[in-house]
Protein backbone atom coordinates (compact mmCIF):
# COMPACT_ATOMS: atom_id res chain seq x y z
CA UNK A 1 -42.27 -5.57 8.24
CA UNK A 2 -42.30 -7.48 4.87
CA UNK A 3 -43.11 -6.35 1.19
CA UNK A 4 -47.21 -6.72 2.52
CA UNK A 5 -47.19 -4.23 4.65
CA UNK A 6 -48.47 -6.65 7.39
CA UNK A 7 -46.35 -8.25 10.56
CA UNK A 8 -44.94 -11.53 9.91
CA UNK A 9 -48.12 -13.42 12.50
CA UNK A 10 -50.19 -11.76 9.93
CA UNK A 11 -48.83 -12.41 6.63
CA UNK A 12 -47.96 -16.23 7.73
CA UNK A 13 -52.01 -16.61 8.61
CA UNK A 14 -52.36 -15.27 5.34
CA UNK A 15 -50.20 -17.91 3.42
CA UNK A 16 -51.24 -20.56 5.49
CA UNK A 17 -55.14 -19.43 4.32
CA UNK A 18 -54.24 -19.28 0.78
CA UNK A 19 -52.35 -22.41 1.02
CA UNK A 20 -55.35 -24.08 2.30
CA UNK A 21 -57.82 -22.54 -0.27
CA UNK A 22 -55.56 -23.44 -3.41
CA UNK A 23 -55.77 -27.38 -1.95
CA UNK A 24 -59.27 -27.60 -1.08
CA UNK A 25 -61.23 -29.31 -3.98
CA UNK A 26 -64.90 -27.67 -4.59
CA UNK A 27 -67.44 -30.03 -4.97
CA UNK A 28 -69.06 -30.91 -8.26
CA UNK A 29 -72.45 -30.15 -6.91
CA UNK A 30 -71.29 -26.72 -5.14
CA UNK A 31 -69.83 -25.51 -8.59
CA UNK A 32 -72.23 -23.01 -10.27
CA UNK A 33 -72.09 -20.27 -12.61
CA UNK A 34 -71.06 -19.64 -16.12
CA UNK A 35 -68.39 -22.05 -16.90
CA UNK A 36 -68.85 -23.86 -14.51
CA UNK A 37 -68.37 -27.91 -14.62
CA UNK A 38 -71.71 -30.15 -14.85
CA UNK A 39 -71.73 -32.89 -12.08
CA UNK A 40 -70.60 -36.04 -14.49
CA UNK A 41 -71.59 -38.38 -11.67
CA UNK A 42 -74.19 -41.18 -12.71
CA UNK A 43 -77.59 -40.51 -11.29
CA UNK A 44 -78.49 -42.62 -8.84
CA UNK A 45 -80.23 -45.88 -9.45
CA UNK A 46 -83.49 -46.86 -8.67
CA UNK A 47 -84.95 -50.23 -7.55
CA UNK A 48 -88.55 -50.48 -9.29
CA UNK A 49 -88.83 -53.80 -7.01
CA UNK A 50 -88.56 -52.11 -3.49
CA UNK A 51 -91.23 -52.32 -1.08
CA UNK A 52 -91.46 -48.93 -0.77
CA UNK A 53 -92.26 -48.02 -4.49
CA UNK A 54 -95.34 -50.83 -4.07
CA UNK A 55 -99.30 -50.28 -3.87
CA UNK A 56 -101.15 -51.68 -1.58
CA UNK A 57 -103.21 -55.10 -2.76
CA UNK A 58 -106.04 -53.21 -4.30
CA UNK A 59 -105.40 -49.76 -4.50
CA UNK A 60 -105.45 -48.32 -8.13
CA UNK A 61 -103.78 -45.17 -9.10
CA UNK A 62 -105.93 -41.86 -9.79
CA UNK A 63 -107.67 -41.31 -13.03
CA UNK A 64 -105.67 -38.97 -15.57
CA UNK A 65 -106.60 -35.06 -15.74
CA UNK A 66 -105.90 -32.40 -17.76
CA UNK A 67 -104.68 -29.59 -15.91
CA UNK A 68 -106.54 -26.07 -15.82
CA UNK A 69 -103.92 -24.13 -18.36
CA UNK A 70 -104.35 -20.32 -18.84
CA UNK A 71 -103.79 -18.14 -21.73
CA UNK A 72 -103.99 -14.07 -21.41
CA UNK A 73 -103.75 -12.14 -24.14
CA UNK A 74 -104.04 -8.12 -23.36
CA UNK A 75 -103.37 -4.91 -25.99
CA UNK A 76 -100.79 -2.69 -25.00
CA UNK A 77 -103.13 -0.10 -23.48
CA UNK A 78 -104.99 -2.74 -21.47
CA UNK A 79 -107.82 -1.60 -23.16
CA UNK A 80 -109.10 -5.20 -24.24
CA UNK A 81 -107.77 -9.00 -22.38
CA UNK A 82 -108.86 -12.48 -23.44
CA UNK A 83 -108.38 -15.33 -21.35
CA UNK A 84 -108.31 -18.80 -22.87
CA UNK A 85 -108.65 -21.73 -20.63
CA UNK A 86 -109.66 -25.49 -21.21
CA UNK A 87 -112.64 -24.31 -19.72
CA UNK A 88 -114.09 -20.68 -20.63
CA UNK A 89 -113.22 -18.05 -23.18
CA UNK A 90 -113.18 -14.36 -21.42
CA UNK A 91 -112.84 -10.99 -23.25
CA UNK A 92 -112.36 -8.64 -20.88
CA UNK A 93 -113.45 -5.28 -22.49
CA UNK A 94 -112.19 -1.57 -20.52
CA UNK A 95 -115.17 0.70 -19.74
CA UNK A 96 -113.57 3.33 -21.46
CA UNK A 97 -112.87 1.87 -24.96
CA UNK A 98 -117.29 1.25 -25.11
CA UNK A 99 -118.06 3.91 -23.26
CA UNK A 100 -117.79 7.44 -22.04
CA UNK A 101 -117.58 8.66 -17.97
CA UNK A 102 -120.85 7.29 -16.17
CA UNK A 103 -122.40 6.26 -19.49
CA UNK A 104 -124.07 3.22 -20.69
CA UNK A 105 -124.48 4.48 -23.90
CA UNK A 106 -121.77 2.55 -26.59
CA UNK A 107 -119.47 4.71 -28.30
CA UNK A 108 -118.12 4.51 -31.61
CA UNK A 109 -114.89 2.34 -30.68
CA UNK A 110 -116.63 -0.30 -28.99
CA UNK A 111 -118.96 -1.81 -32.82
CA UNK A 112 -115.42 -3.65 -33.91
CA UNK A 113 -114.51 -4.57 -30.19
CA UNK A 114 -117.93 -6.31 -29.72
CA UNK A 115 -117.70 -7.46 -33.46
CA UNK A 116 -114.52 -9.34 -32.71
CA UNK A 117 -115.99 -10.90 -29.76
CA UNK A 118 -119.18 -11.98 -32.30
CA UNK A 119 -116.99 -13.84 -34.61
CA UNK A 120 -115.01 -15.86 -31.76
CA UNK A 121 -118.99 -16.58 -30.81
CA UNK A 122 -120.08 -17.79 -34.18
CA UNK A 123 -116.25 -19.87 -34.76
CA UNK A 124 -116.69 -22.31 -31.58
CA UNK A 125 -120.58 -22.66 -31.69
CA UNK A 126 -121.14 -21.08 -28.21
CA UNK A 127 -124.61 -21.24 -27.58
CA UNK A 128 -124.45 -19.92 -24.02
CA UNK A 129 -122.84 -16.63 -23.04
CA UNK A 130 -122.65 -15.02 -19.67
CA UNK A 131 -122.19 -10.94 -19.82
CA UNK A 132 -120.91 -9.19 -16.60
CA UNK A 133 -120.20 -5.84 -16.08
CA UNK A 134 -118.10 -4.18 -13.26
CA UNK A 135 -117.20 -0.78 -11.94
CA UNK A 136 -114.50 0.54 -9.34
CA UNK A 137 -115.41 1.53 -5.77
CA UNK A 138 -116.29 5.15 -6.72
CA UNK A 139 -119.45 6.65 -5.80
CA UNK A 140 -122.46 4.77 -3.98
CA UNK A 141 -121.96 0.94 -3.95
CA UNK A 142 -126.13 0.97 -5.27
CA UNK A 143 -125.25 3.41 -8.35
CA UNK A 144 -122.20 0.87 -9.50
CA UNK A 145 -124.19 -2.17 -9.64
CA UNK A 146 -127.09 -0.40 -11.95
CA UNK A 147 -124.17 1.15 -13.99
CA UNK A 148 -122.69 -2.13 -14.74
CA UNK A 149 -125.74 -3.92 -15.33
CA UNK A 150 -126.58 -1.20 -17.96
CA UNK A 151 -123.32 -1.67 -19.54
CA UNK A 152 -123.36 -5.73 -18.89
CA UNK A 153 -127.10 -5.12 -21.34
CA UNK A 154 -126.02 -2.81 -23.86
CA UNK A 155 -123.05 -4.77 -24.89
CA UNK A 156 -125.26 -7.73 -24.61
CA UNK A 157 -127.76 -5.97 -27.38
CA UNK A 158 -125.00 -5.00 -29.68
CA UNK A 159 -123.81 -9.03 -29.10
CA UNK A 160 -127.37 -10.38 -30.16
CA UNK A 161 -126.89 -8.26 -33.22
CA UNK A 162 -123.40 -9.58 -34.32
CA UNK A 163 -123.83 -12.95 -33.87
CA UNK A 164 -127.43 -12.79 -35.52
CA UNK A 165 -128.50 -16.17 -33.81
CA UNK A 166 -131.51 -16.75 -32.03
CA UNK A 167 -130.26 -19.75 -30.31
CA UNK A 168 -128.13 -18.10 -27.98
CA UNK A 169 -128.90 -17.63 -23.87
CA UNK A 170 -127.42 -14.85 -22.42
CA UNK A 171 -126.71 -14.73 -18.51
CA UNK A 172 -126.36 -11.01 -17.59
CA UNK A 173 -125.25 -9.71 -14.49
CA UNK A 174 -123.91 -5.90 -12.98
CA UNK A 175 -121.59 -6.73 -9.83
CA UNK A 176 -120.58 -3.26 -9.47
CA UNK A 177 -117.50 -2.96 -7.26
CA UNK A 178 -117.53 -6.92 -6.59
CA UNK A 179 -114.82 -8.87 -7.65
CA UNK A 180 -112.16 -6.08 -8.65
CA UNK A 181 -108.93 -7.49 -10.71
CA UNK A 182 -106.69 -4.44 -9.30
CA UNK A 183 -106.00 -2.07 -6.71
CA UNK A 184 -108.91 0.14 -6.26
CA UNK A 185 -106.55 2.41 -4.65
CA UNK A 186 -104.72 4.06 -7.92
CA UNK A 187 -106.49 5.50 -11.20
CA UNK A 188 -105.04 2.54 -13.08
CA UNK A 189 -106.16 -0.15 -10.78
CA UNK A 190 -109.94 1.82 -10.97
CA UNK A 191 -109.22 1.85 -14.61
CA UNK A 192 -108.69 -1.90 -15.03
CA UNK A 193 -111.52 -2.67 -12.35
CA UNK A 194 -113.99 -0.90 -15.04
CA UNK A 195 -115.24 -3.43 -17.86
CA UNK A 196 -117.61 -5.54 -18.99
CA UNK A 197 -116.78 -9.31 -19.13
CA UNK A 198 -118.26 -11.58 -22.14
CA UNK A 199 -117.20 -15.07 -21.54
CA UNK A 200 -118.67 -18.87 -23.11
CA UNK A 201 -117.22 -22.18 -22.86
CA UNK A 202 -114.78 -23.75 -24.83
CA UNK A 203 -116.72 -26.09 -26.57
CA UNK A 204 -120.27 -25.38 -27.21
């Protein structure tokens, strides 16, 4: 036995291993890792002539889009959300911060919620809003949709108020358990699935 510990078949399988490892260059491209070395190879060229990188005679290349890009924006008790899109504004307002259990009645929290909601009206000039209210999947499907269309029209009333303009249309609608952004299977998930939805498009 040597100073290993290991028979001599073993410990010359072992040296001839290491041996092999210390000689083996790692490619550039496998190297990764802090410290590790950058590939300094130049990338590879490209003909802009080749047949491949051709249109057809006639074909014209897509018009230019701007692609859908989403905001969110959401206090650290999930009690409020905004979504900002190149499309819509959303606020996103929890059924408990406007109202108490199985009420439609506004409480005293929800006047600067709403208010906030007024003055992002008034700044972009919407002149169309839509109002939807939601519930979880508690009680009778029939009940949920009446509750949330209650809620959907009281925060619609205290709206009309804030933004004091006559030349606003309203689209109000109580979807009830439709359309839930959470599990309906935890008290949080129920929790987020309750609110009422005020939401106008970017411009106008």
């Amino acid at each position: 036995m040597n100073r290993t510990g290991w028979g001599p078949a073993v410990a010359v399988a072992l040296s001839t291993a290491l041996l092999v490892t210390a000689q083996a260059p790692v490619p550039a491209r496998a190297q990764s890792g802090p410290g590790s070395q950058a590939d300094t190879r130049p990338p590879v060229k490209i003909d802009g002539s080749a047949h491949g990188l051709r249109m057809r005679p006639g074909a014209k290349l897509a018009p230019g889009r701007v692609l859908d890009i989403k905001s969110v924006v959401e206090t650290d008790d999930g009690g409020e959300r905004r979504e900002d899109t190149n499309v819509d504004v959303t606020f996103a307002l929890q059924a408990e911060v406007l109202f108490d259990k199985d009420s439609a009645t506004l409480g005293a929290a929800a006047d600067k919620r709403i208010r906030t909601i007024a003055d992002e009206v008034r700044k972009r000039h919407a002149t169309t809003l839509r109002v939807f209210g939601f519930t979880d999947n508690l009680g009778s499907a029939e009940h949920g949709v009446e509750l949330s269309k209650q809620r959907a029209n009281a925060v619609q009333r205290q709206l009309a108020l804030d933004v004091g303009s006559s030349g606003v249309t309203y689209q109000i609608r109580g979807y009830g358990e439709d359309y839930p952004i959470a599990d309906n299977s935890s008290e949080e998930g129920r929790r987020r699935n309750r609110r009422v939805e005020v939401s106008f498009p970017t411009r106008g």
